[in-house]
C-alpha atoms as a PDB file:
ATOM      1  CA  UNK A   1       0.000   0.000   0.000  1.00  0.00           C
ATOM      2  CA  UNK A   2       0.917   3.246  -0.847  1.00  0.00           C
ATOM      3  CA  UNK A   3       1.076   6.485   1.380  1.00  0.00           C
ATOM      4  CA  UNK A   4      -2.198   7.033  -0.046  1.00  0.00           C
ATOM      5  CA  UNK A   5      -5.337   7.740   2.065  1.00  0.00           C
ATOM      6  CA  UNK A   6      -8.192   5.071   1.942  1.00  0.00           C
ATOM      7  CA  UNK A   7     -10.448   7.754   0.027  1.00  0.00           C
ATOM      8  CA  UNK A   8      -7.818   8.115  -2.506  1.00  0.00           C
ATOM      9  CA  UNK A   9      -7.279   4.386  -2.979  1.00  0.00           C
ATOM     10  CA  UNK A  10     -11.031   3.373  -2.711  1.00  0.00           C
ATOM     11  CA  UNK A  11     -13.888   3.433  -5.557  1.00  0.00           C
ATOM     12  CA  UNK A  12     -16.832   5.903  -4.926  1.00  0.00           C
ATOM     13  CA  UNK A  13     -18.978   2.290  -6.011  1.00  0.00           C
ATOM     14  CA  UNK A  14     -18.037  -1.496  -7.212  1.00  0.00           C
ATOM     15  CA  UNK A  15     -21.072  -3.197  -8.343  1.00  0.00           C
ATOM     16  CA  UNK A  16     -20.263  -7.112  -7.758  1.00  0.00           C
ATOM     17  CA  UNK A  17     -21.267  -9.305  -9.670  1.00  0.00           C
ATOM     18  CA  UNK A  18     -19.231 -12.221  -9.300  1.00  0.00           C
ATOM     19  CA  UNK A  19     -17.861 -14.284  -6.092  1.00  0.00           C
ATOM     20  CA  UNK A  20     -15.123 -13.487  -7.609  1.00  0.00           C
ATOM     21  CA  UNK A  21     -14.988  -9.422  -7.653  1.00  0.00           C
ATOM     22  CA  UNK A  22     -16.596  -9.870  -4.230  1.00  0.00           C
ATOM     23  CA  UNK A  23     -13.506 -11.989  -2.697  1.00  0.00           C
ATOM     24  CA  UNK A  24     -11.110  -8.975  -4.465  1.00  0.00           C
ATOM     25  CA  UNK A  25     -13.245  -6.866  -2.622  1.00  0.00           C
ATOM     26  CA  UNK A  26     -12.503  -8.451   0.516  1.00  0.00           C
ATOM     27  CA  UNK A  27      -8.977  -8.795   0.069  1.00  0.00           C
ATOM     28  CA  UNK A  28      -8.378  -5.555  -0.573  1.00  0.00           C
ATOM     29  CA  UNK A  29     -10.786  -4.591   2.564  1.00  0.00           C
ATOM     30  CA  UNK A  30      -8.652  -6.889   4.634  1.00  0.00           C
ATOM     31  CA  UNK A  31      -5.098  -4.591   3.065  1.00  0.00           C
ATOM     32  CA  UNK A  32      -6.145  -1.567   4.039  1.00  0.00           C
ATOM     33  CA  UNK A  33      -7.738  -2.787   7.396  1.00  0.00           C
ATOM     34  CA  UNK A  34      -4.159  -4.294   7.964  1.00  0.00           C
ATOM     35  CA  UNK A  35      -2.179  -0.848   7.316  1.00  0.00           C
ATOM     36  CA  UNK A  36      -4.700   0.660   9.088  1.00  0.00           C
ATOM     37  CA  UNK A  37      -6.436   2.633   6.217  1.00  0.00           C
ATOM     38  CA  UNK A  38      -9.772   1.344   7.279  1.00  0.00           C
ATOM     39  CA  UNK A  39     -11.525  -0.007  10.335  1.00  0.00           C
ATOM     40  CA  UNK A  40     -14.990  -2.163  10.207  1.00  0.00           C
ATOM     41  CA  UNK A  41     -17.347  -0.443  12.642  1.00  0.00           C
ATOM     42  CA  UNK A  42     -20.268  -2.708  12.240  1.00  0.00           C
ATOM     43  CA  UNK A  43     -21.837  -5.615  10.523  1.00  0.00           C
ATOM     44  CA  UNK A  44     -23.296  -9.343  10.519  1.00  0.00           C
ATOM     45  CA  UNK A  45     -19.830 -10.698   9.911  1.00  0.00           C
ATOM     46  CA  UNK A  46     -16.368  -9.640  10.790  1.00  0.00           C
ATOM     47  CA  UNK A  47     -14.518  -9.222   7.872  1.00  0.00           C
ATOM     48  CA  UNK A  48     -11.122 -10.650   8.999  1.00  0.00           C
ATOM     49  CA  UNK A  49     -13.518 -14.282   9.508  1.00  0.00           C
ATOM     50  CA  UNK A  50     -14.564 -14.630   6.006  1.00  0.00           C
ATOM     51  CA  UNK A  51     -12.493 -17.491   4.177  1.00  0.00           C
ATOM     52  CA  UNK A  52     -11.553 -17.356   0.587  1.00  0.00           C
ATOM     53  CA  UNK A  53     -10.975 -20.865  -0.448  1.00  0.00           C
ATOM     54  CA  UNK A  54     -14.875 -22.138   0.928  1.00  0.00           C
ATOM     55  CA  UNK A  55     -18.326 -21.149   0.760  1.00  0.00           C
ATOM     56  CA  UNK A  56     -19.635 -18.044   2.696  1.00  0.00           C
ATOM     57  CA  UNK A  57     -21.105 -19.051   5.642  1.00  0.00           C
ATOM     58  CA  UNK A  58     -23.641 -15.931   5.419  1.00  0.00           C
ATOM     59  CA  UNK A  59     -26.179 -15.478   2.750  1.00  0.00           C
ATOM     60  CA  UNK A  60     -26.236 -12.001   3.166  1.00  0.00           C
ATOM     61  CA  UNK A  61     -22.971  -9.892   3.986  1.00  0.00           C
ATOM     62  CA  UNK A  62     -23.244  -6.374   5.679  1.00  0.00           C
ATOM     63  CA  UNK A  63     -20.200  -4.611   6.473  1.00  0.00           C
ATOM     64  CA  UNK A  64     -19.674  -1.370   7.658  1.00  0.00           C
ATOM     65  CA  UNK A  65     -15.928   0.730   7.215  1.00  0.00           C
ATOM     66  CA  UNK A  66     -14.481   3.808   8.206  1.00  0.00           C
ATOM     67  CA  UNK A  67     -11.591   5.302   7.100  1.00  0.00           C
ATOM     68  CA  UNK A  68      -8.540   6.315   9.321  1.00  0.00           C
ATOM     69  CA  UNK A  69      -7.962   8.744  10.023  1.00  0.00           C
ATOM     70  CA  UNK A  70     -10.730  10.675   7.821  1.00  0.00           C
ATOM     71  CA  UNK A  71     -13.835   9.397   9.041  1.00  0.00           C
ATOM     72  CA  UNK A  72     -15.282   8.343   5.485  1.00  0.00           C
ATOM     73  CA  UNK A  73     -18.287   5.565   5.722  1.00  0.00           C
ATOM     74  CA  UNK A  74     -17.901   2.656   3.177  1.00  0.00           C
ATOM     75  CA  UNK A  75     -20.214  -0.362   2.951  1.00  0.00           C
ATOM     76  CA  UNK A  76     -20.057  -3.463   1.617  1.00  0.00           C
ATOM     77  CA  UNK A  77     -23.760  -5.575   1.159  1.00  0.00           C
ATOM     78  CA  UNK A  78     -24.042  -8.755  -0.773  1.00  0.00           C
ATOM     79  CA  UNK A  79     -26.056 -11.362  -1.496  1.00  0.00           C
ATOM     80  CA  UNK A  80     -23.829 -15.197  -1.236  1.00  0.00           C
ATOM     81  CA  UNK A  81     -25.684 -17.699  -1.798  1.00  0.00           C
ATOM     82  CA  UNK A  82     -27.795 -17.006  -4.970  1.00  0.00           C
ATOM     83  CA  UNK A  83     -25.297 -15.045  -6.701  1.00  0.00           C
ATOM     84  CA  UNK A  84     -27.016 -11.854  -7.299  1.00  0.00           C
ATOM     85  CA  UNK A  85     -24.475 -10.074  -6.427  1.00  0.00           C
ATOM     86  CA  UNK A  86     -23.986  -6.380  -4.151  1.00  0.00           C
ATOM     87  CA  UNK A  87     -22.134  -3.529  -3.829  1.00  0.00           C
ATOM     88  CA  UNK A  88     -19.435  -2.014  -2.017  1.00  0.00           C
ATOM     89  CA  UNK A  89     -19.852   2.113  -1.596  1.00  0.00           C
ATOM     90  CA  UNK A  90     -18.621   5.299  -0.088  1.00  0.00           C
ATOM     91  CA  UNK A  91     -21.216   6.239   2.518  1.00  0.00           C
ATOM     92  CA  UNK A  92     -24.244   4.357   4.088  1.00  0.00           C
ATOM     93  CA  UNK A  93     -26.836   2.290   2.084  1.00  0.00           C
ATOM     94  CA  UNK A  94     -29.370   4.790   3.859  1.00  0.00           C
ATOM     95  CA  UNK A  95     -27.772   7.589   2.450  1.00  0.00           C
ATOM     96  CA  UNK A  96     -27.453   5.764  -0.980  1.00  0.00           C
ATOM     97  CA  UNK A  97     -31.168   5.004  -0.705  1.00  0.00           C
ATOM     98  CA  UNK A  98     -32.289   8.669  -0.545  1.00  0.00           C
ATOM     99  CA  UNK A  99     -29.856  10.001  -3.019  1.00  0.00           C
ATOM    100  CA  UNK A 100     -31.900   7.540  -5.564  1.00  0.00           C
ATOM    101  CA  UNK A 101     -35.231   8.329  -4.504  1.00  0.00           C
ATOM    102  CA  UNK A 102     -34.316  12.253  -4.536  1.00  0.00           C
ATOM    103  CA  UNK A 103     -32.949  11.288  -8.536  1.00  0.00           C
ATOM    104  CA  UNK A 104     -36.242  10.123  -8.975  1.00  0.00           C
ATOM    105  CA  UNK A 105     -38.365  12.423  -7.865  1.00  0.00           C
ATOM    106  CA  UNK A 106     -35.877  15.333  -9.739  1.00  0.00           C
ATOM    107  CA  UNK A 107     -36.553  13.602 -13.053  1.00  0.00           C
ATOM    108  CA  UNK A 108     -40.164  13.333 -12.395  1.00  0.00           C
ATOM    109  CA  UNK A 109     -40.222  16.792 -11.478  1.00  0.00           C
ATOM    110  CA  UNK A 110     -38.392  17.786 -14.983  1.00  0.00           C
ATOM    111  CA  UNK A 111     -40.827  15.840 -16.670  1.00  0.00           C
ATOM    112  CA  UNK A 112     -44.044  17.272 -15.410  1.00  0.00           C
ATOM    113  CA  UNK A 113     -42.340  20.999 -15.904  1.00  0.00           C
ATOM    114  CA  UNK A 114     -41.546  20.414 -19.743  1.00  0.00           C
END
């Protein structure tokens, strides 16, 4: 790792859509957790338990990060067992969530005023 800050070495958004880009993901997680980068703050699983070489043993991942020293929120929420795949992201999925709905109702908006 370079003498790079997490937020400079991190994607704004990965969409996964393989086990393995997800695993990649998680490697790389685990890097910048280990040069303490990044710290998880939260989730179903800790990251540093997650094996590479077997099945998941959750369906559903939730993670939680935050950069160090910056404070930047990062999550990481896939789906394991059917393959459909997730997405790792700067901020919260909450956060994520209203920033679509508010695209929505802009365009909608737009549409009605033309």
């Amino acid at each position: 790792m370079t003498e790079q800050t997490a937020e400079e070495i991190l994607c704004d958004e990965v969409l996964i859509k393989t086990s393995g880009m997800l695993i990649d993901v998680i490697k790389d997680l685990k890097e910048l957790i280990r040069v303490g980068k990044l710290k998880q703050v939260d989730g179903n699983v800790l990251i540093d338990t997650i094996p590479f070489l077997s099945s998941f043993k959750q369906d559903i991942i939730f993670m939680y990060f935050e950069s160090v020293p910056g404070g930047t929120k990062y999550f990481l929420n896939c789906e394991t067992y059917h393959g459909l795949g997730g997405l790792f992201a700067k901020g919260t999925p909450d956060e994520r969530y209203e920033a679509h709905v508010n695209r929505i109702v802009k365009e909608r908006t737009n549409k009605k005023n033309e």
